[in-house]
PDB file of N, CA and C in Angstrom:
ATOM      1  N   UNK A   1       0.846  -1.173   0.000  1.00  0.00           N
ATOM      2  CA  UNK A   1       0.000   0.000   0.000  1.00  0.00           C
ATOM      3  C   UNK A   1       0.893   1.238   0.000  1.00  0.00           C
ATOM      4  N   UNK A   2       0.463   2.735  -0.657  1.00  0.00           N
ATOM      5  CA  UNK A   2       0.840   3.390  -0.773  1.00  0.00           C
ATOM      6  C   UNK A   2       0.591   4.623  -0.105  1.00  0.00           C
ATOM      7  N   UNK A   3       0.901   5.891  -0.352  1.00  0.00           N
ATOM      8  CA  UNK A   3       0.087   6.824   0.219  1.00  0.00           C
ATOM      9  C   UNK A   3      -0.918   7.342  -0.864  1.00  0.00           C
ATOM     10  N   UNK A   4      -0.677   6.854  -2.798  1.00  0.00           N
ATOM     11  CA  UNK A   4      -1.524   7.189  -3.738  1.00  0.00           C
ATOM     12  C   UNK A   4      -2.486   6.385  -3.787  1.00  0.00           C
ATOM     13  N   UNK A   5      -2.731   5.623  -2.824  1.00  0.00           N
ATOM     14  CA  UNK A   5      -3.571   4.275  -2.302  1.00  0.00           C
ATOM     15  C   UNK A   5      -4.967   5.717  -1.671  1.00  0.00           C
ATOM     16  N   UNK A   6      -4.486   6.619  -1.000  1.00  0.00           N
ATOM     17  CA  UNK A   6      -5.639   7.120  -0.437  1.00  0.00           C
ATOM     18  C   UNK A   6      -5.102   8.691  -0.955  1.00  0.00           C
ATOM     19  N   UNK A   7      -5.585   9.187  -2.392  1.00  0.00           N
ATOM     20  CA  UNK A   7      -4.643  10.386  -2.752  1.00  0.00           C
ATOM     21  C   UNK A   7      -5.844  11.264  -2.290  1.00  0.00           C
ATOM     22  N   UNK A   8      -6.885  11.092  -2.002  1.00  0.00           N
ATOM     23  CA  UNK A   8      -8.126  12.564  -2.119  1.00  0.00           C
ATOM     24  C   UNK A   8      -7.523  13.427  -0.409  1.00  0.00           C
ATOM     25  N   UNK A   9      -7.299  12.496   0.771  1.00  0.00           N
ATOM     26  CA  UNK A   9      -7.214  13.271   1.575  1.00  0.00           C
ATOM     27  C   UNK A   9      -6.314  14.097   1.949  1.00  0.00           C
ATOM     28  N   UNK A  10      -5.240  13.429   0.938  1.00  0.00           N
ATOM     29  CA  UNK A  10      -3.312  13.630   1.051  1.00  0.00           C
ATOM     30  C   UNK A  10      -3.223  14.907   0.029  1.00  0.00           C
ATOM     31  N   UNK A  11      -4.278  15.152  -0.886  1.00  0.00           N
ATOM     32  CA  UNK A  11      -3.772  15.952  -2.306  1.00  0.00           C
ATOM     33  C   UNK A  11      -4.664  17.579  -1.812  1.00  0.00           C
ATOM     34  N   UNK A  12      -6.122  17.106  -1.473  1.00  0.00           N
ATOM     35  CA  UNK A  12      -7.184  18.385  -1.338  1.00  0.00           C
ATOM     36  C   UNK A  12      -6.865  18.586  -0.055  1.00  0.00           C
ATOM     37  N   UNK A  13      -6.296  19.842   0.190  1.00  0.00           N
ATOM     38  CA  UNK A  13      -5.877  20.628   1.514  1.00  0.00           C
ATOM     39  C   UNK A  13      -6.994  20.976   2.192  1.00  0.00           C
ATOM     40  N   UNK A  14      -8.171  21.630   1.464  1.00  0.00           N
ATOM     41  CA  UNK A  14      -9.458  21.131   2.500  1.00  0.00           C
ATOM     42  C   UNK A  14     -10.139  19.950   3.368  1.00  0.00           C
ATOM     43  N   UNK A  15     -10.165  18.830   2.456  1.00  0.00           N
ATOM     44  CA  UNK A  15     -10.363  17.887   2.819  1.00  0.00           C
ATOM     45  C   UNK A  15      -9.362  17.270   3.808  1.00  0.00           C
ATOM     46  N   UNK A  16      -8.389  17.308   3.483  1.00  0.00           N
ATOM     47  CA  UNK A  16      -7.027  17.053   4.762  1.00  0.00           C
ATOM     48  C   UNK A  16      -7.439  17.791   5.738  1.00  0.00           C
ATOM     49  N   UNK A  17      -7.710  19.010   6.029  1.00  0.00           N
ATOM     50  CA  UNK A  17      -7.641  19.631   7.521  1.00  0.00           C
ATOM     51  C   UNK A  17      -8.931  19.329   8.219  1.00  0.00           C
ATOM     52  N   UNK A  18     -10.257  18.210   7.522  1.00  0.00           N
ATOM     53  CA  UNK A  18     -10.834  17.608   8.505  1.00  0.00           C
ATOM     54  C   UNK A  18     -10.426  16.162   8.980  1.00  0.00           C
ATOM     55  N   UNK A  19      -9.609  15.804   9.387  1.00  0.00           N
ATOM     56  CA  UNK A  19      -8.865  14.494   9.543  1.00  0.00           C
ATOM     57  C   UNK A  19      -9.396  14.662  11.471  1.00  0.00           C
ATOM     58  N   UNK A  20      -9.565  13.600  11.540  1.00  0.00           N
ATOM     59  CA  UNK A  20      -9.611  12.938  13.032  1.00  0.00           C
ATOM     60  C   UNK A  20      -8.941  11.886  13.774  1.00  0.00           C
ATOM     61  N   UNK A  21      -8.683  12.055  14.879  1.00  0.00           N
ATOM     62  CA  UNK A  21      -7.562  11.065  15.386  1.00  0.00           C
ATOM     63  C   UNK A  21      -8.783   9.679  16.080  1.00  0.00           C
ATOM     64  N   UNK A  22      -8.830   8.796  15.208  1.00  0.00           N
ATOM     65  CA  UNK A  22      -9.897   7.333  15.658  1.00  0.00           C
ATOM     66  C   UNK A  22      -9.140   6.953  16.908  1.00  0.00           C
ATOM     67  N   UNK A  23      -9.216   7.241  18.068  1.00  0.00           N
ATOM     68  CA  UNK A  23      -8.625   6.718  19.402  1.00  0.00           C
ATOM     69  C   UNK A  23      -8.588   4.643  19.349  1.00  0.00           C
ATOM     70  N   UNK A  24      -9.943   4.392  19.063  1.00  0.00           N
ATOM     71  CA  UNK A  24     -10.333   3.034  18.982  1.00  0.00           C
ATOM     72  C   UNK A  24      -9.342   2.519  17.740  1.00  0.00           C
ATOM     73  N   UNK A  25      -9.090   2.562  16.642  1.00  0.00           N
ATOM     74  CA  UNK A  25      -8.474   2.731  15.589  1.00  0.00           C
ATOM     75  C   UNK A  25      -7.120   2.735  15.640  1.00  0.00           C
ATOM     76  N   UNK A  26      -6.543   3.894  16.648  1.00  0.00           N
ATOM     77  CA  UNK A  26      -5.127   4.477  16.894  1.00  0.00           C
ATOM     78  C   UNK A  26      -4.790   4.804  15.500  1.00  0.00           C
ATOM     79  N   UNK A  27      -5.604   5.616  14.559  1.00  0.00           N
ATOM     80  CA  UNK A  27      -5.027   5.609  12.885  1.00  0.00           C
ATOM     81  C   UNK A  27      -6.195   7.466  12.897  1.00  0.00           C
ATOM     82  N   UNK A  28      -5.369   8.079  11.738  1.00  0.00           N
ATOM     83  CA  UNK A  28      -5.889   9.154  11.279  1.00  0.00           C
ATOM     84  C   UNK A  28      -7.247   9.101  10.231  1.00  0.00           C
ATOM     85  N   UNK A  29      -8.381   9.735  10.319  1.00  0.00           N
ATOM     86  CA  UNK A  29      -9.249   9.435   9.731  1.00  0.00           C
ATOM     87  C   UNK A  29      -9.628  10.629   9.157  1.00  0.00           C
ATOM     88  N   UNK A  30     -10.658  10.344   7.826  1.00  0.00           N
ATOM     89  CA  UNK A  30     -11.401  11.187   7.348  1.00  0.00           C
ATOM     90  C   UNK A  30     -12.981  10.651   6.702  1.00  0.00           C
ATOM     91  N   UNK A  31     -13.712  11.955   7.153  1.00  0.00           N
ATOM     92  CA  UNK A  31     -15.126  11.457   6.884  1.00  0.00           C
ATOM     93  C   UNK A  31     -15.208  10.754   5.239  1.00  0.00           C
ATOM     94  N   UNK A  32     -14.429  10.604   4.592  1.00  0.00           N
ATOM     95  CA  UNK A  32     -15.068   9.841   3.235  1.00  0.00           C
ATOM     96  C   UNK A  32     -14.434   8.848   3.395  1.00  0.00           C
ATOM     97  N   UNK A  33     -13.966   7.997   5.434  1.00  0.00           N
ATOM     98  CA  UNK A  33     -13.895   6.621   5.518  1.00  0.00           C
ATOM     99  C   UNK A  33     -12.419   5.913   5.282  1.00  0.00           C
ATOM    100  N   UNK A  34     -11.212   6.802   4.122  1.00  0.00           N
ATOM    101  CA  UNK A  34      -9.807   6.836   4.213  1.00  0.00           C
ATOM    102  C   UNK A  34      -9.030   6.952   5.439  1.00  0.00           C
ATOM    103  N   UNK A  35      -8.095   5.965   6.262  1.00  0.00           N
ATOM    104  CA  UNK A  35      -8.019   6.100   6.895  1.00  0.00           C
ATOM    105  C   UNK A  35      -6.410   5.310   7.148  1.00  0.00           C
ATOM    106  N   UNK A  36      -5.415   6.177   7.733  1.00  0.00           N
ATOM    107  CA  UNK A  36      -3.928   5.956   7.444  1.00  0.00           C
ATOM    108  C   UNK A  36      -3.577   6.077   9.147  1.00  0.00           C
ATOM    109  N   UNK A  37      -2.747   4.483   8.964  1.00  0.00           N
ATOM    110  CA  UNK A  37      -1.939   4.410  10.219  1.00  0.00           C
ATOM    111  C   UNK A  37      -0.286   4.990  10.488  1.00  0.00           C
ATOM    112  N   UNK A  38      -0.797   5.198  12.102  1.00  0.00           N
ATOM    113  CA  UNK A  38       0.696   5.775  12.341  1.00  0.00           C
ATOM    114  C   UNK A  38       2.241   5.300  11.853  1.00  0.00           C
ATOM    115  N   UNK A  39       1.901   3.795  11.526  1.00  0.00           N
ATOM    116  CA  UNK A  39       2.897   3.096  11.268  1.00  0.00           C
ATOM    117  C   UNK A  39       2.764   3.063   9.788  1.00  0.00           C
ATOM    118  N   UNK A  40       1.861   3.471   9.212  1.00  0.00           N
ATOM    119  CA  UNK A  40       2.182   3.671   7.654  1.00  0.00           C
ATOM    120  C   UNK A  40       2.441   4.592   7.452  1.00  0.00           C
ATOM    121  N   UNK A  41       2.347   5.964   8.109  1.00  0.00           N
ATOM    122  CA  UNK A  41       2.616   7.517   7.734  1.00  0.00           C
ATOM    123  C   UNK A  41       4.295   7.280   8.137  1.00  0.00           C
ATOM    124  N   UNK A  42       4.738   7.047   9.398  1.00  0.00           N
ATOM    125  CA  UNK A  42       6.216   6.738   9.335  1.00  0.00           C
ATOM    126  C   UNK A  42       6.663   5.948   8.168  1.00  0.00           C
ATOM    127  N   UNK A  43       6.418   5.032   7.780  1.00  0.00           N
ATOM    128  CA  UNK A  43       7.368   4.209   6.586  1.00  0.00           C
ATOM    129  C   UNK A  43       7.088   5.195   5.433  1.00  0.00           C
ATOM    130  N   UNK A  44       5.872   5.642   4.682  1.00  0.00           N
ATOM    131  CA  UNK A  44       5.995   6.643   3.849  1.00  0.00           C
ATOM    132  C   UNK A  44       7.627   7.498   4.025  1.00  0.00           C
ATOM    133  N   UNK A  45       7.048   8.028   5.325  1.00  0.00           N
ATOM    134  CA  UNK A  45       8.201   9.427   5.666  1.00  0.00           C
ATOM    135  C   UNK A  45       9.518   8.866   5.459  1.00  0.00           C
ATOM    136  N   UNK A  46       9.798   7.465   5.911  1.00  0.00           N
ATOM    137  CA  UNK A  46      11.179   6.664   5.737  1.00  0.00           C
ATOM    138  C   UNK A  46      11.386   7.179   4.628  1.00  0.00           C
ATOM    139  N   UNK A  47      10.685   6.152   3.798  1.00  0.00           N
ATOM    140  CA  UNK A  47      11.146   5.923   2.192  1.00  0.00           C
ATOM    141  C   UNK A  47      11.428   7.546   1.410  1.00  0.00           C
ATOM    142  N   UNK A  48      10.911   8.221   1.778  1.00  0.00           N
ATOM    143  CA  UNK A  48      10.635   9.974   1.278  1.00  0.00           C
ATOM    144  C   UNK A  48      12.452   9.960   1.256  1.00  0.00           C
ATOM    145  N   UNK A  49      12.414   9.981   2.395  1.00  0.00           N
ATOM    146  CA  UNK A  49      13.943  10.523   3.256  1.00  0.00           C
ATOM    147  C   UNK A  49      15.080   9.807   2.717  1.00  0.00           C
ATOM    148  N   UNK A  50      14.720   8.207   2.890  1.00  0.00           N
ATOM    149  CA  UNK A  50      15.937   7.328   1.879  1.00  0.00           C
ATOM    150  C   UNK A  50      15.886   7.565   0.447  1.00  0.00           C
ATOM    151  N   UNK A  51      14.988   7.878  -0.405  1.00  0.00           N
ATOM    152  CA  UNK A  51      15.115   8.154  -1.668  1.00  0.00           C
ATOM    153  C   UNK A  51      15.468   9.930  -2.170  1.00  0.00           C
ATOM    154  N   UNK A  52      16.040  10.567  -0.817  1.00  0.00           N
ATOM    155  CA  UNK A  52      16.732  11.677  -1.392  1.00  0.00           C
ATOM    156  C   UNK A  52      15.033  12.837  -1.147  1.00  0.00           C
ATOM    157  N   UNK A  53      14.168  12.086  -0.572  1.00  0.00           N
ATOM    158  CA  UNK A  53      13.230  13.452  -1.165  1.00  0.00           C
ATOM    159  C   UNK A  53      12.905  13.878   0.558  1.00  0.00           C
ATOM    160  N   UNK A  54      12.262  14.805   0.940  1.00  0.00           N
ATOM    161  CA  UNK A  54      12.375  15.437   1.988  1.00  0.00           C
ATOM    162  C   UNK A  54      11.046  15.869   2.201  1.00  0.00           C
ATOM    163  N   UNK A  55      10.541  15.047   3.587  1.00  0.00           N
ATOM    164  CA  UNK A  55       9.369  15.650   3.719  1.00  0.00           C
ATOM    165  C   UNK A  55       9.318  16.740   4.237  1.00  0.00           C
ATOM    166  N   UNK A  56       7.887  17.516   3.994  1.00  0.00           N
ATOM    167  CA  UNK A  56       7.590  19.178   4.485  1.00  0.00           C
ATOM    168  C   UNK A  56       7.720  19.237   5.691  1.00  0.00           C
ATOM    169  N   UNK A  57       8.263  19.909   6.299  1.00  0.00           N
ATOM    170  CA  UNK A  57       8.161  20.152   7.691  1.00  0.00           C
ATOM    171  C   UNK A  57       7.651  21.909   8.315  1.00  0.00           C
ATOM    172  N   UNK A  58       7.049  21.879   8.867  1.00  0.00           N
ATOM    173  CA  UNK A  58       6.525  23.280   9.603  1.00  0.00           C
ATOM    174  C   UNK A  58       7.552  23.785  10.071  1.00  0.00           C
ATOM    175  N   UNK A  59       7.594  25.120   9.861  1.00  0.00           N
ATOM    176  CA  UNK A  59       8.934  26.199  10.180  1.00  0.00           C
ATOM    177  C   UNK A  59       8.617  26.339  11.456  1.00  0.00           C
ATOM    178  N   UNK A  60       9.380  26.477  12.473  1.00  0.00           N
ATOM    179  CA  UNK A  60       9.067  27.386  13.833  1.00  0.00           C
ATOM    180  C   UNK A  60       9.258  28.526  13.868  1.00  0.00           C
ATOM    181  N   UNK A  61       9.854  29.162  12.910  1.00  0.00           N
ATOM    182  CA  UNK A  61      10.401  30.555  13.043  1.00  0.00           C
ATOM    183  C   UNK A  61       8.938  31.540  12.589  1.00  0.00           C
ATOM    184  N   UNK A  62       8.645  32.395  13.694  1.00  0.00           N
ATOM    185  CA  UNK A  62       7.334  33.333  13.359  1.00  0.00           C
ATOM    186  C   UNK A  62       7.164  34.000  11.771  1.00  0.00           C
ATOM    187  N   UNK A  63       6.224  33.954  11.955  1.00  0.00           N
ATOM    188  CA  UNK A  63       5.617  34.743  10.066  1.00  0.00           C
ATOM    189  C   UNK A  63       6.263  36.092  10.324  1.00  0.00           C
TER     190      UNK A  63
END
């Protein structure tokens, strides 16, 4: 499985910022039922990182 396995919640930035944390689940959810585990969002991020590409990371430095 991929992360283009579930591209609508990963691609539409609206739709991404309603994501919910399924406690029962322990996995990130979204109301159209897509739903990605912690342990698959890390191996994504692995592979990103070993193949030279770099995931986004949030700046701390103020706007």
């Amino acid at each position: 499985m991929t992360v283009e396995d579930h591209p609508a919640p990963l691609k539409d930035l609206e739709l991404f910022r309603r994501f919910r944390l399924d406690e029962e689940l322990n996995a990130i959810t979204w109301p159209s039922g897509a739903d990605l585990a912690p342990e698959f969002l890390y191996e994504q991020a692995s592979r990103g990182a070993d193949s030279g590409g770099s995931p986004r990371r949030r700046s701390n430095r103020p706007a």
